[in-house]
N, C-alpha and C. Protein backbone atom coordinates (compact mmCIF):
# COMPACT_ATOMS: atom_id res chain seq x y z
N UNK A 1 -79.58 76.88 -57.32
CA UNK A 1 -80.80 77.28 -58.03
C UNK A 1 -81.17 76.19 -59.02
N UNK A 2 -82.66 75.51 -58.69
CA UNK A 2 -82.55 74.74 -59.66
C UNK A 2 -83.51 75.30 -60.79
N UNK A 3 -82.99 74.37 -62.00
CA UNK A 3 -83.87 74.58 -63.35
C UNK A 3 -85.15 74.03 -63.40
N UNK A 4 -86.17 73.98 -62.30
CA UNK A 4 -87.40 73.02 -62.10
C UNK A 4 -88.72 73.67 -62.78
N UNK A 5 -88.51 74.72 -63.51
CA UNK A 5 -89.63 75.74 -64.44
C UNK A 5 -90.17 75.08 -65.43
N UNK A 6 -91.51 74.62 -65.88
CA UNK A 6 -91.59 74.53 -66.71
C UNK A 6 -91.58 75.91 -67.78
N UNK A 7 -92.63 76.57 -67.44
CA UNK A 7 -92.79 77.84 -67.95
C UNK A 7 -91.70 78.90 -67.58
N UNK A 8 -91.28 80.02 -67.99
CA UNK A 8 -90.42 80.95 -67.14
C UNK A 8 -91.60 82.03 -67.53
N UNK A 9 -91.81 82.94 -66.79
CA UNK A 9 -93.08 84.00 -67.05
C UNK A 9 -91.91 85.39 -67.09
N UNK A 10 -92.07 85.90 -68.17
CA UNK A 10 -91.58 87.51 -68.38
C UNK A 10 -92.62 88.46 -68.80
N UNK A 11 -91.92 90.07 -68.53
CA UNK A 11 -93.27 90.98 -68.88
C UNK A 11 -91.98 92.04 -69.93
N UNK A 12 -92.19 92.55 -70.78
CA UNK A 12 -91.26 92.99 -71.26
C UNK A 12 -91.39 94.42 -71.12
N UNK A 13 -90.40 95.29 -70.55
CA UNK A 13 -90.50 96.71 -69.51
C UNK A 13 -90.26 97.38 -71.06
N UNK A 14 -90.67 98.75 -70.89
CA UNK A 14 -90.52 99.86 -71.95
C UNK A 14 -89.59 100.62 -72.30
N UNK A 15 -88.19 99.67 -71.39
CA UNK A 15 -86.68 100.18 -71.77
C UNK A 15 -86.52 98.97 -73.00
N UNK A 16 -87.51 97.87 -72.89
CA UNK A 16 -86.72 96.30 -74.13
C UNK A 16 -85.95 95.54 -72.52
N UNK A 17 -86.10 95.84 -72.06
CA UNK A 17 -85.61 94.62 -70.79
C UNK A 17 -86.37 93.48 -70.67
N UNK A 18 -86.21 92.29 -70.04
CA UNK A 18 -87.09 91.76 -69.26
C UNK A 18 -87.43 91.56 -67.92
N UNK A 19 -88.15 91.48 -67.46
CA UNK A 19 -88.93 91.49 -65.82
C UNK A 19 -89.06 90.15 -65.88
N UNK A 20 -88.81 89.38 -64.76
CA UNK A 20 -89.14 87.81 -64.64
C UNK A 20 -90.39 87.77 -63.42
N UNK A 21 -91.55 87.07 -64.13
CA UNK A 21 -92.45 87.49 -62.90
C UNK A 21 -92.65 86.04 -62.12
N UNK A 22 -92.64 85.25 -62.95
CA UNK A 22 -92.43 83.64 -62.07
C UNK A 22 -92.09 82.59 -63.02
N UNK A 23 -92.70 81.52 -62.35
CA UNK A 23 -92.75 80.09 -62.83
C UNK A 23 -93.76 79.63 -62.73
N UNK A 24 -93.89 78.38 -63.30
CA UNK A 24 -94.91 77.09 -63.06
C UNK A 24 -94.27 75.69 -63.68
């Protein structure tokens, strides 16, 4: 897996988790 993300995109769920929705 590489580290090639600039951005990492999260949505933060209504337990306080995070959801990873992509990259760019």
């Amino acid at each position: 897996e590489k580290g090639d993300c600039i951005h990492e995109w999260f949505r933060l769920k209504d337990d306080g988790s995070k959801e990873k929705l992509g990259c760019d």
